[in-house]
C-alpha atoms as a PDB file:
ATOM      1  CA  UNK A   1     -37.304  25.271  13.812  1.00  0.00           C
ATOM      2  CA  UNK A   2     -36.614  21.950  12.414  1.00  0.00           C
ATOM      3  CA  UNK A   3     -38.898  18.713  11.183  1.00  0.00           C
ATOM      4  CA  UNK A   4     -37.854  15.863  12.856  1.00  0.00           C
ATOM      5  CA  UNK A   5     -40.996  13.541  11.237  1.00  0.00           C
ATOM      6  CA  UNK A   6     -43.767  14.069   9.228  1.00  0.00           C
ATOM      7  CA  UNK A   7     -46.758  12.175   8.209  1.00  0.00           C
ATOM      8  CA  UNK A   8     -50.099  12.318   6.048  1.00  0.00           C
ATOM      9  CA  UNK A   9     -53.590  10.960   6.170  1.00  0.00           C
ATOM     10  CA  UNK A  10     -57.007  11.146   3.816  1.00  0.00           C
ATOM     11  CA  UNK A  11     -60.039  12.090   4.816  1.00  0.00           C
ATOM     12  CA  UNK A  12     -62.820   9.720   4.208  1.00  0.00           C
ATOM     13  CA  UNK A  13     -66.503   9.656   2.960  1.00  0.00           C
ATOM     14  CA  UNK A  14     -69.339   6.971   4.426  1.00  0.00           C
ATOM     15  CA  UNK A  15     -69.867   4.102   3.054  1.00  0.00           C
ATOM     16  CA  UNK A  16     -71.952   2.253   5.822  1.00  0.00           C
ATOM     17  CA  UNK A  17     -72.009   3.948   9.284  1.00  0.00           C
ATOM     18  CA  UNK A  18     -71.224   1.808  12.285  1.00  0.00           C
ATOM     19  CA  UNK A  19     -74.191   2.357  14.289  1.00  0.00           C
ATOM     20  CA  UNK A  20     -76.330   0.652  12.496  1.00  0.00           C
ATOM     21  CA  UNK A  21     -75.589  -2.642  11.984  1.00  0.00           C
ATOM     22  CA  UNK A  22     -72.173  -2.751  14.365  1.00  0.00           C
ATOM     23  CA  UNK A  23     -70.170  -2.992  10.863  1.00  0.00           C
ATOM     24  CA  UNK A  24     -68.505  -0.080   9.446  1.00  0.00           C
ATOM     25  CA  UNK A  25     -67.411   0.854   6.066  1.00  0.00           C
ATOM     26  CA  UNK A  26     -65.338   4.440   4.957  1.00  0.00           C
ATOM     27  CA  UNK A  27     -63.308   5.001   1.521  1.00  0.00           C
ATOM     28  CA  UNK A  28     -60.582   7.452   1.274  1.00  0.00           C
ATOM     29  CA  UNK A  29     -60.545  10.640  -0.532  1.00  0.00           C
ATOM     30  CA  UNK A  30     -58.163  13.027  -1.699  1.00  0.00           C
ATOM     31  CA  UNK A  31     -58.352  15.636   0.984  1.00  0.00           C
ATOM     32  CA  UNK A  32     -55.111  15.057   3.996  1.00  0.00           C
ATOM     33  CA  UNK A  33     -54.104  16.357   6.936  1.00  0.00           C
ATOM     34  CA  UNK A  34     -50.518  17.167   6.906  1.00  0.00           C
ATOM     35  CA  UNK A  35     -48.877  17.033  10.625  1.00  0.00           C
ATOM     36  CA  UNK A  36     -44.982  17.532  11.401  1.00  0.00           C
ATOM     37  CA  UNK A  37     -43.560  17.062  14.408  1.00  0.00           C
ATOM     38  CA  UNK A  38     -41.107  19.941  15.027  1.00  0.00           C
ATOM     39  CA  UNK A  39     -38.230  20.378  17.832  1.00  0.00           C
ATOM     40  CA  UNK A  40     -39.859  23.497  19.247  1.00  0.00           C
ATOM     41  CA  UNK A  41     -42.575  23.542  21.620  1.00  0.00           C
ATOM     42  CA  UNK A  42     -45.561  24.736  19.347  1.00  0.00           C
ATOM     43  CA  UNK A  43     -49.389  25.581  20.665  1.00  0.00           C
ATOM     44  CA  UNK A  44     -51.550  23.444  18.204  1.00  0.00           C
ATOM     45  CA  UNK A  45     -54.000  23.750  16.004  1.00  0.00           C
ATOM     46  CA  UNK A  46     -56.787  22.490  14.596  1.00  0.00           C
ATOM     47  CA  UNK A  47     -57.473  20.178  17.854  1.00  0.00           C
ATOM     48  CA  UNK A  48     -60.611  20.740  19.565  1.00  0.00           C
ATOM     49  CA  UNK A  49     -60.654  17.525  21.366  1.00  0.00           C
ATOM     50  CA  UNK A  50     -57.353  16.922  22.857  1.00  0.00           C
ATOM     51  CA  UNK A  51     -56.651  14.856  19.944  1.00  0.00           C
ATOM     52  CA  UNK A  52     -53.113  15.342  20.073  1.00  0.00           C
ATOM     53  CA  UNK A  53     -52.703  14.756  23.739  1.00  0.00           C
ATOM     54  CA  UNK A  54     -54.584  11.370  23.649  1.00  0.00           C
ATOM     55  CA  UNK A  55     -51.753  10.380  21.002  1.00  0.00           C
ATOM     56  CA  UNK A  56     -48.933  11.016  22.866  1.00  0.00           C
ATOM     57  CA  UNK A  57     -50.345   9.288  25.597  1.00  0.00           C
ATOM     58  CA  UNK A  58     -50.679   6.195  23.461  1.00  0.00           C
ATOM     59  CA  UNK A  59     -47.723   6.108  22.011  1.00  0.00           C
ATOM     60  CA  UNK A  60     -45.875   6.978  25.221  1.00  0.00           C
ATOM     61  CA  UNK A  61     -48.298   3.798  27.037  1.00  0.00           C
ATOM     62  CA  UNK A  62     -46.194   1.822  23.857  1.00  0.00           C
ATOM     63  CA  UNK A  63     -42.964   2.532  25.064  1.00  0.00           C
ATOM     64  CA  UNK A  64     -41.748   3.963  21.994  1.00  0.00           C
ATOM     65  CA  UNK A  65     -39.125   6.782  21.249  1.00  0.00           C
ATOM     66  CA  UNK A  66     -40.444  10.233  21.595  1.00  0.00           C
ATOM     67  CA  UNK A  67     -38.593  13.630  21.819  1.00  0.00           C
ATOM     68  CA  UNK A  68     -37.790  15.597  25.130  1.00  0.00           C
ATOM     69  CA  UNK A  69     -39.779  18.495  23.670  1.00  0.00           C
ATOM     70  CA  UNK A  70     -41.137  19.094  20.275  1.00  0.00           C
ATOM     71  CA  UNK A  71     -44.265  20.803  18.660  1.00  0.00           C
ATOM     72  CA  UNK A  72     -46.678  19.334  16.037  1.00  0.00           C
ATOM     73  CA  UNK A  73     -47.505  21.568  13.099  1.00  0.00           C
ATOM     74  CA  UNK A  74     -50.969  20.801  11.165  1.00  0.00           C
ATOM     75  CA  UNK A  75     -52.252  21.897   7.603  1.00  0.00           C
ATOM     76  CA  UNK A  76     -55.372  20.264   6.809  1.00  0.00           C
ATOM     77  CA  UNK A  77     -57.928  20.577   3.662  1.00  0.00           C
ATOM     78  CA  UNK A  78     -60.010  18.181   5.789  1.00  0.00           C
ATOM     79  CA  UNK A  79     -63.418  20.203   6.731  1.00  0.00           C
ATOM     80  CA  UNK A  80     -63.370  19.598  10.539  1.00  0.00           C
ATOM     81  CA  UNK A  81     -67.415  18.545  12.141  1.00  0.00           C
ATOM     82  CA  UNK A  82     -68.496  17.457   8.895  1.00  0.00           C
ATOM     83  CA  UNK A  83     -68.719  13.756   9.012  1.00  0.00           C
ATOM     84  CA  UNK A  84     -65.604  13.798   6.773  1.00  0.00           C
ATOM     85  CA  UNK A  85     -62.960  11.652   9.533  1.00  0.00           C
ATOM     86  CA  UNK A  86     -61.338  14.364  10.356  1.00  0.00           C
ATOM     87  CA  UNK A  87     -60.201  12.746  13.566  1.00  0.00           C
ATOM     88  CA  UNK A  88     -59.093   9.873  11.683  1.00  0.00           C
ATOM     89  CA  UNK A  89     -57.248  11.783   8.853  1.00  0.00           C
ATOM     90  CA  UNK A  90     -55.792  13.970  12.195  1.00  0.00           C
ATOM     91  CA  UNK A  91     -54.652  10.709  13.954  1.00  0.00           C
ATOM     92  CA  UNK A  92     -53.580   8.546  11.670  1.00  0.00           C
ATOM     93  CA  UNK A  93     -51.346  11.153  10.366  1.00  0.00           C
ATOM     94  CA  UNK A  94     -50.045  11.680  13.724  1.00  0.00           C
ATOM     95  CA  UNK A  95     -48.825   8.429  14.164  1.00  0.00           C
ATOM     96  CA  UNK A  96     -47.285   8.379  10.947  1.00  0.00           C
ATOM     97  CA  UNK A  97     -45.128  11.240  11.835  1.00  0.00           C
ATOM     98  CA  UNK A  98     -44.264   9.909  14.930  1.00  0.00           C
ATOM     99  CA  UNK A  99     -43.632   6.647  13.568  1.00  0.00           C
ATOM    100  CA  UNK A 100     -40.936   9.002  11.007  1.00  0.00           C
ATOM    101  CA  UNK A 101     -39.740  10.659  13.755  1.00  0.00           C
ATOM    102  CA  UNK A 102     -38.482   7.723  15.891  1.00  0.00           C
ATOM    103  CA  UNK A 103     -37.794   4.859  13.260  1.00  0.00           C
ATOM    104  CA  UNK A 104     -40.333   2.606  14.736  1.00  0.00           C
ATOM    105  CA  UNK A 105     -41.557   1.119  11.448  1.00  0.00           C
ATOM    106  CA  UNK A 106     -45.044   0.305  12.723  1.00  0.00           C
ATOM    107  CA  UNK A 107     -47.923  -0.727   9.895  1.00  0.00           C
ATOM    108  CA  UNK A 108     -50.682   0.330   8.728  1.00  0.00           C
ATOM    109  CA  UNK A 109     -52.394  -1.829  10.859  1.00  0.00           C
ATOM    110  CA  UNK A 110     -50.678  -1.082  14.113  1.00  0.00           C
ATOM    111  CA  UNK A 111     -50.999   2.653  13.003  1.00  0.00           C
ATOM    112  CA  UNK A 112     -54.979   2.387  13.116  1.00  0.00           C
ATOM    113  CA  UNK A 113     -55.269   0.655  16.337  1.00  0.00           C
ATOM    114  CA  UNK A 114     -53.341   3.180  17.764  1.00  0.00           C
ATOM    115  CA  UNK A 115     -55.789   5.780  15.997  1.00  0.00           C
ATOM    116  CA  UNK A 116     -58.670   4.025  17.326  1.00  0.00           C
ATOM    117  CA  UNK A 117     -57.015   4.042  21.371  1.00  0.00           C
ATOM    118  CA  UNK A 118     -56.484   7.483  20.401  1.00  0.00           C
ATOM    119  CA  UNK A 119     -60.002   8.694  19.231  1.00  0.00           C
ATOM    120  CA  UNK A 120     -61.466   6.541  22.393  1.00  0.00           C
ATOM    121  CA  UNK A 121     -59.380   8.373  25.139  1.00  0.00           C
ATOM    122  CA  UNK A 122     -60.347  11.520  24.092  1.00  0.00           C
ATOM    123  CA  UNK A 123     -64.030  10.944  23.526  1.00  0.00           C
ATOM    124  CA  UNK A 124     -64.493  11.933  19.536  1.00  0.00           C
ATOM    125  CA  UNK A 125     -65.211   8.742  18.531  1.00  0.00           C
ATOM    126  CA  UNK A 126     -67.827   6.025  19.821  1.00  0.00           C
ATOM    127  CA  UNK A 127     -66.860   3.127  18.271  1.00  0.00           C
ATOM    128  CA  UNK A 128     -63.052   4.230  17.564  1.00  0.00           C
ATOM    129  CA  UNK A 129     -63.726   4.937  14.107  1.00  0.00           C
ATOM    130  CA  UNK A 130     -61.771   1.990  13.179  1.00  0.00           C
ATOM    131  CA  UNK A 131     -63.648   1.630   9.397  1.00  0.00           C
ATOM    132  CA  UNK A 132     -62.501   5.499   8.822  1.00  0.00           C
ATOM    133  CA  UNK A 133     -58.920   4.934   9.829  1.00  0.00           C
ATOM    134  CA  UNK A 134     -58.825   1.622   7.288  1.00  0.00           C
ATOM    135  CA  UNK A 135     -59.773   4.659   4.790  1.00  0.00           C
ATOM    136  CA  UNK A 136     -57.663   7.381   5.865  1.00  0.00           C
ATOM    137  CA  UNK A 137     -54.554   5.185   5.522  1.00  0.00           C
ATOM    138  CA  UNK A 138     -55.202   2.687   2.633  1.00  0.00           C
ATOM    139  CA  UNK A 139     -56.945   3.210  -0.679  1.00  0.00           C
ATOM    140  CA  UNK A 140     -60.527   1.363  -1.359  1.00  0.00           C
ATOM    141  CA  UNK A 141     -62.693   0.335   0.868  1.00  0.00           C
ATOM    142  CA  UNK A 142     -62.871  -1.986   3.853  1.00  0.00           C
ATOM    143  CA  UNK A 143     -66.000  -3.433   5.434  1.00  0.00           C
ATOM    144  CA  UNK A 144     -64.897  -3.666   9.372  1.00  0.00           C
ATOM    145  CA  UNK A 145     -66.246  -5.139  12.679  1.00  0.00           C
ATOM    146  CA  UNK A 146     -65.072  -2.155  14.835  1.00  0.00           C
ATOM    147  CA  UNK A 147     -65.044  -4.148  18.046  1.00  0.00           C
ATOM    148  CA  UNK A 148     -61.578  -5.887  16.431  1.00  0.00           C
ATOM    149  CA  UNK A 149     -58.113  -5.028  16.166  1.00  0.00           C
ATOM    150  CA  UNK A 150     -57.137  -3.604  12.919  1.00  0.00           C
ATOM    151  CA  UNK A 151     -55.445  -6.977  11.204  1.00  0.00           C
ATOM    152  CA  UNK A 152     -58.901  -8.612  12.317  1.00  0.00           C
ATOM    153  CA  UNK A 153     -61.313  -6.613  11.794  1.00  0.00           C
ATOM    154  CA  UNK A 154     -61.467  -6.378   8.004  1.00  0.00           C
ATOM    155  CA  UNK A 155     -64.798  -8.714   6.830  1.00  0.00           C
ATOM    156  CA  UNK A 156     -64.421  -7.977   3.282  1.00  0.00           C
ATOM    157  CA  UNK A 157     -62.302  -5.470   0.692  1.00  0.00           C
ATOM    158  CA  UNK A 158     -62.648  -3.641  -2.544  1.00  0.00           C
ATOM    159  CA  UNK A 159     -61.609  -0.801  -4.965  1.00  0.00           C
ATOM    160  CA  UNK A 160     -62.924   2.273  -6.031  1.00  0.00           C
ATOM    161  CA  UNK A 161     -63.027   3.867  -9.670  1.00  0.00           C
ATOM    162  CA  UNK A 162     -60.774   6.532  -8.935  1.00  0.00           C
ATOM    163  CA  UNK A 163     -61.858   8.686 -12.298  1.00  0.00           C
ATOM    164  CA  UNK A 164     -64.949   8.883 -10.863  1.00  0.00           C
ATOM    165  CA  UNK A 165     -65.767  12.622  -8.990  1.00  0.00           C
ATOM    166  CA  UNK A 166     -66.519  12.947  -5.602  1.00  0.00           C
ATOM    167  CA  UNK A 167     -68.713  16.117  -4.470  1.00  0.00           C
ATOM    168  CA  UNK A 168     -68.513  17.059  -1.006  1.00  0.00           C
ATOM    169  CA  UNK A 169     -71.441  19.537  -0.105  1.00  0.00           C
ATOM    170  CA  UNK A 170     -70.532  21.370   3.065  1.00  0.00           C
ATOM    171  CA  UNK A 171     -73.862  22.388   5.183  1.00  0.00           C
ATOM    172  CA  UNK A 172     -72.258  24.250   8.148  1.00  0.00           C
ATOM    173  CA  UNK A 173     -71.768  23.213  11.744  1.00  0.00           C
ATOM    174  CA  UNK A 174     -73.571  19.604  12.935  1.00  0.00           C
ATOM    175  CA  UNK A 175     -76.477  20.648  15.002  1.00  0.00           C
ATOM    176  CA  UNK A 176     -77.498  17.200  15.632  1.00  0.00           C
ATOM    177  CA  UNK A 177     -76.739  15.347  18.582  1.00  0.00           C
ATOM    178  CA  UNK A 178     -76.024  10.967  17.650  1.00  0.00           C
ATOM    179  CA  UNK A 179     -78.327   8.788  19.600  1.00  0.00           C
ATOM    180  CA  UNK A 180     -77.292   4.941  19.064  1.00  0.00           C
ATOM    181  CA  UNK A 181     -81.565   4.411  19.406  1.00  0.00           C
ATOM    182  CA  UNK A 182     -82.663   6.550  16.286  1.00  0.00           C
ATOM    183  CA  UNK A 183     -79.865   4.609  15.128  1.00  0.00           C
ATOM    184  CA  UNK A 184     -80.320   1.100  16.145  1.00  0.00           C
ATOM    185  CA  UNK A 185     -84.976   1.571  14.738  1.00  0.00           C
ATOM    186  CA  UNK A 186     -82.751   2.059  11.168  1.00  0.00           C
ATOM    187  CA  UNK A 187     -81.569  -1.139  11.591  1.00  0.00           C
ATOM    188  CA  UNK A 188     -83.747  -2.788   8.618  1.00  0.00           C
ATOM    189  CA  UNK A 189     -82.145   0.236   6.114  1.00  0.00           C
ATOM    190  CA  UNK A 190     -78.554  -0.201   7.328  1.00  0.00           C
ATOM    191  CA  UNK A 191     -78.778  -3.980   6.232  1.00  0.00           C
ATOM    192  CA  UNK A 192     -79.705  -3.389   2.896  1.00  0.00           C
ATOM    193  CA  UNK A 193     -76.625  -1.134   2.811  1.00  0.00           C
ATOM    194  CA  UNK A 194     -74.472  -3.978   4.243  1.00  0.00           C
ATOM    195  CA  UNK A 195     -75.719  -6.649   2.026  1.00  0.00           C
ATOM    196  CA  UNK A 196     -74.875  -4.204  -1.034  1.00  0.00           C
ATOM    197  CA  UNK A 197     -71.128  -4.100   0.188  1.00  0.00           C
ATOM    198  CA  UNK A 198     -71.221  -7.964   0.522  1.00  0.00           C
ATOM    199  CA  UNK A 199     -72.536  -7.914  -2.928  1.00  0.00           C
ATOM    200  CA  UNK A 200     -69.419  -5.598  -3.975  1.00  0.00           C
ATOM    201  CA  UNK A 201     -71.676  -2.437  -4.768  1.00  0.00           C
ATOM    202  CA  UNK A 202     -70.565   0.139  -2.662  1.00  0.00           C
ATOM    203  CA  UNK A 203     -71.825   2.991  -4.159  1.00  0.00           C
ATOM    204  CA  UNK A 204     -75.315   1.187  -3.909  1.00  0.00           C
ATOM    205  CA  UNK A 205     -74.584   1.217  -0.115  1.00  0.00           C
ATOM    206  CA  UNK A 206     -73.504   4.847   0.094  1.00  0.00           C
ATOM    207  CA  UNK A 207     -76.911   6.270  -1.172  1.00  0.00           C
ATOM    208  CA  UNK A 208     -78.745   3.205   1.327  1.00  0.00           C
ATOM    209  CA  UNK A 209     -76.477   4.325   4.302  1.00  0.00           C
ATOM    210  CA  UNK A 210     -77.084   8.219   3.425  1.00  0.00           C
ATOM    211  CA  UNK A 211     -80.829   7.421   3.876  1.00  0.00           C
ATOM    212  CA  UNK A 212     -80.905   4.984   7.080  1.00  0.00           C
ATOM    213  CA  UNK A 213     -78.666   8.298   8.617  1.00  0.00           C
ATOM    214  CA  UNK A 214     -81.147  11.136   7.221  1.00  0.00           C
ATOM    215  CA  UNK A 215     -83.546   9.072   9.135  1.00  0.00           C
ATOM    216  CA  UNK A 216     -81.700   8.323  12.186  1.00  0.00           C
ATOM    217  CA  UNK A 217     -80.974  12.167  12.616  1.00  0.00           C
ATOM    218  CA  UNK A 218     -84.270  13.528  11.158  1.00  0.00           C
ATOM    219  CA  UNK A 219     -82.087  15.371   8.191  1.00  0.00           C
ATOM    220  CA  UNK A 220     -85.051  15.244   5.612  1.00  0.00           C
ATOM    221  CA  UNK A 221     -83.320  18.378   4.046  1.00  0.00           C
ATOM    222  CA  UNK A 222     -80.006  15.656   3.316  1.00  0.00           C
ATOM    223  CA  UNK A 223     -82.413  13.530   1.536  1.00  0.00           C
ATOM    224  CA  UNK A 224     -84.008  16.117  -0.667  1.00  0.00           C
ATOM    225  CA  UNK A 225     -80.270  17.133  -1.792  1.00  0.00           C
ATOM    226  CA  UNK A 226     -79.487  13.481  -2.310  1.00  0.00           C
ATOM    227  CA  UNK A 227     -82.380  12.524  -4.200  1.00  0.00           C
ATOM    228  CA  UNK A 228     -81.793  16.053  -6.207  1.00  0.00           C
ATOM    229  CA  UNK A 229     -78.164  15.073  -6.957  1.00  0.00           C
ATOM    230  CA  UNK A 230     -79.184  11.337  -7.865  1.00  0.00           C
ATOM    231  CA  UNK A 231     -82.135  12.922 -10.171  1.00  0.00           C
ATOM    232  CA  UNK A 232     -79.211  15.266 -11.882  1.00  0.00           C
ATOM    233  CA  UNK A 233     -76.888  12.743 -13.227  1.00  0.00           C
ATOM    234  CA  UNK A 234     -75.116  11.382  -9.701  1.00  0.00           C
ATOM    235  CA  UNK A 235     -74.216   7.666  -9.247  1.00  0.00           C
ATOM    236  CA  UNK A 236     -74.658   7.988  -5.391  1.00  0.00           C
ATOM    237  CA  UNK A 237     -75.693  10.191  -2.558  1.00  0.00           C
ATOM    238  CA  UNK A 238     -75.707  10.381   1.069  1.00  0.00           C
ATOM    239  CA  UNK A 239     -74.950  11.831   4.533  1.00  0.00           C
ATOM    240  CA  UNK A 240     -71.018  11.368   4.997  1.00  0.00           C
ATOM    241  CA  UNK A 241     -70.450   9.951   8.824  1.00  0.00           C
ATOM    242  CA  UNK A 242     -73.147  11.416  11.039  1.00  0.00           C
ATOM    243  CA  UNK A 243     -73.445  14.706   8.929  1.00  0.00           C
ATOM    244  CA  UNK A 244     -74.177  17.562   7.836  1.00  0.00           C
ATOM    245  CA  UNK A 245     -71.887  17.112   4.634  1.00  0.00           C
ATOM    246  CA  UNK A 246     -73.168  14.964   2.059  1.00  0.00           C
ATOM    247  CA  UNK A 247     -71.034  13.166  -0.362  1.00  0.00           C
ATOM    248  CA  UNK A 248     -72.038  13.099  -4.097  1.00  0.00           C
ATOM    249  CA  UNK A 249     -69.841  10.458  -6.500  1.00  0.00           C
ATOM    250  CA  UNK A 250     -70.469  11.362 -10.342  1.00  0.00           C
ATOM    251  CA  UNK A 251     -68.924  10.947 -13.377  1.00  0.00           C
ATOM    252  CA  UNK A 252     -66.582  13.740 -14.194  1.00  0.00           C
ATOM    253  CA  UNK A 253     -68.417  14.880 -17.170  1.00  0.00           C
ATOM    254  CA  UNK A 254     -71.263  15.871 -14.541  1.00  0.00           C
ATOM    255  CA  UNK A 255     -68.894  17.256 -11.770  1.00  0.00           C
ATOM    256  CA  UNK A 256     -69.747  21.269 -13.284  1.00  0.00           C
ATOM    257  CA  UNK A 257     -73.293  20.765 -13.431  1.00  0.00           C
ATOM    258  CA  UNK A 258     -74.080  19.139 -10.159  1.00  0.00           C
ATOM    259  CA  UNK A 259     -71.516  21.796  -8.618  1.00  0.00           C
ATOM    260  CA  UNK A 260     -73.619  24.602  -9.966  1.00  0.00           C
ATOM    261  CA  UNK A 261     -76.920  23.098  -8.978  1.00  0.00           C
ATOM    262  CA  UNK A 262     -75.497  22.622  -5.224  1.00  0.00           C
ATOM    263  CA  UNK A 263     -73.916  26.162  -5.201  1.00  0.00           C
ATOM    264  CA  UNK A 264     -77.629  27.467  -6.687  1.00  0.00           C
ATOM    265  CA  UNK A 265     -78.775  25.934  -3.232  1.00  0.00           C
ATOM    266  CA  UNK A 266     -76.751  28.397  -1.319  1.00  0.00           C
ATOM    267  CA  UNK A 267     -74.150  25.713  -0.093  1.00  0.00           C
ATOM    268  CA  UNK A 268     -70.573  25.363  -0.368  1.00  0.00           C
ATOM    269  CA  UNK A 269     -69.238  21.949  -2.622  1.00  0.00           C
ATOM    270  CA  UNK A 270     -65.678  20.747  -2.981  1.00  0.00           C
ATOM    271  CA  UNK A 271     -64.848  18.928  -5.569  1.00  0.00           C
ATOM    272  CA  UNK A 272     -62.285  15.654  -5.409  1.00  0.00           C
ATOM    273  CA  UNK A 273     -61.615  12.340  -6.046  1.00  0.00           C
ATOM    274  CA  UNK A 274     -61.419   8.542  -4.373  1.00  0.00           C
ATOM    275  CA  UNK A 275     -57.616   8.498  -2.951  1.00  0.00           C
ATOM    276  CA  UNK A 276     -55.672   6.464  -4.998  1.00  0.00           C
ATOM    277  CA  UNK A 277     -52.980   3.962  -4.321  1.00  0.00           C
ATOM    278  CA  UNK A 278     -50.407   5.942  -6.135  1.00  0.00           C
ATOM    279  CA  UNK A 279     -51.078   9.344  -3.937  1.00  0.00           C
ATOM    280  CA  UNK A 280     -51.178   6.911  -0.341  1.00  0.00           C
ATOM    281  CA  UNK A 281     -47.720   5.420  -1.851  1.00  0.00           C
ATOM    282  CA  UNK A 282     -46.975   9.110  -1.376  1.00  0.00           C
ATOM    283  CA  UNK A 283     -47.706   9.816   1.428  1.00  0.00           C
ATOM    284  CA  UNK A 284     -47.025   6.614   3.947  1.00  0.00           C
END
């Protein structure tokens, strides 16, 4: 069994969730989905929406190169139903591999529209996620108007301190179902989140977004962790995508502490970091 093209993606952490205002905002971190395309026929993994299917549809519906018969091969540290893009991260890296394989030199840009037809066709995304592929790709963040194309849709840009720790409290499967209604009566909370980003403090809007969600899906227990975290040293807290993980950013000398206190709750935590432009460098 040969690799005939390989690619990598980050998962991603919320900054401002789509819903509620129709703008969306994700930052990378370092957790990646790893997927090689292979010349034997492989069953895959780690695809419990027909991801993969959806992609070679798109990229066939592009015309571009594509093997007679190959297999794609996934290793992921990217919890899966968390709110943590792993659809994105999944896509994304996808594309990238069959963008190796055949030599097609598409962009970043052409690589998360692609993403977003992707995530559309086979019904895991609403919006086509096209905020969490920005972060899955690139390094920072990206403030987006989803209903765009990629090279459009960007509002507004910025960096993250990438010494800084990011938390990631696991809470199990997502029991709650998304309505765009709960969503949409948040509205007032999701601004004050957006007009943070415009302001460049998006770790201000992380801990406003993780609110305006805990209401939106009546997760009061996310906002007692949150406020917890925030009360025991954290810069930021808040529901990642629409849940259950959380995503904690702290300085480093606080990373042990606030890992112990989360872990004292009964819940798993992985620790990380923002991606950085060094490890995307890496990995396009």
């Amino acid at each position: 069994m040969n690799v005939i093209g390989s690619g990598r993606a980050n998962g991603a952490i919320s900054i401002l969730h789509a819903l509620g205002t129709g703008r969306g905002c994700s930052v990378g971190i370092q957790l990646a989905t790893e997927v090689q395309i292979v010349d034997t026929k492989l069953e895959a993994n780690n695809d419990r929406h027909g991801l993969l299917d959806a992609i070679e549809s798109c990229w066939r519906e592009e015309g571009l190169p594509i093997p007679a018969e190959f297999g794609w091969k996934i290793e992921s540290t990217v919890p899966i139903g968390q709110g943590l893009k792993s659809s994105s991260a999944l896509s994304c890296a996808a594309f990238r591999a069959l963008n190796s394989c055949a030599w097609a030199g598409l962009s970043n840009s052409e690589i998360a529209d692609l993403a977003a037809q992707a995530q559309l066709m086979s019904n895991c995304a609403i919006t086509g996620s096209m905020d969490d592929n920005w972060a899955s790709l690139e390094s920072g963040w990206k403030l987006v108007d989803p209903s765009l194309g990629a090279t459009d849709s960007v509002i507004i840009q910025g960096s993250m301190d990438d010494s800084l720790s990011v938390l990631v409290c696991l809470r199990g499967k997502r029991s709650r179902g998304i309505s765009p209604t709960r969503f949409s009566e948040q509205r007032s909370i999701f601004e004050r989140s957006l007009a943070s980003i415009m302001s460049g403090s998006a770790l201000d809007a992380l801990s406003s977004n993780g609110l305006a969600v805990s209401a939106a899906t009546g997760d009061h227990e996310a906002l007692r962790i949150s406020n917890l975290c925030i009360a025991s040293g954290a810069i930021a807290s808040g529901i990642s995508g629409s849940g259950p993980a959380i995503a904690i950013v702290c300085f480093e000398d606080d990373t042990e502490t606030l890992s112990r206190k989360i872990s004292g709750m009964g819940l798993s935590v992985i620790s990380t970091r923002f991606a950085s432009s060094e490890e995307l460098l890496e990995v396009a």
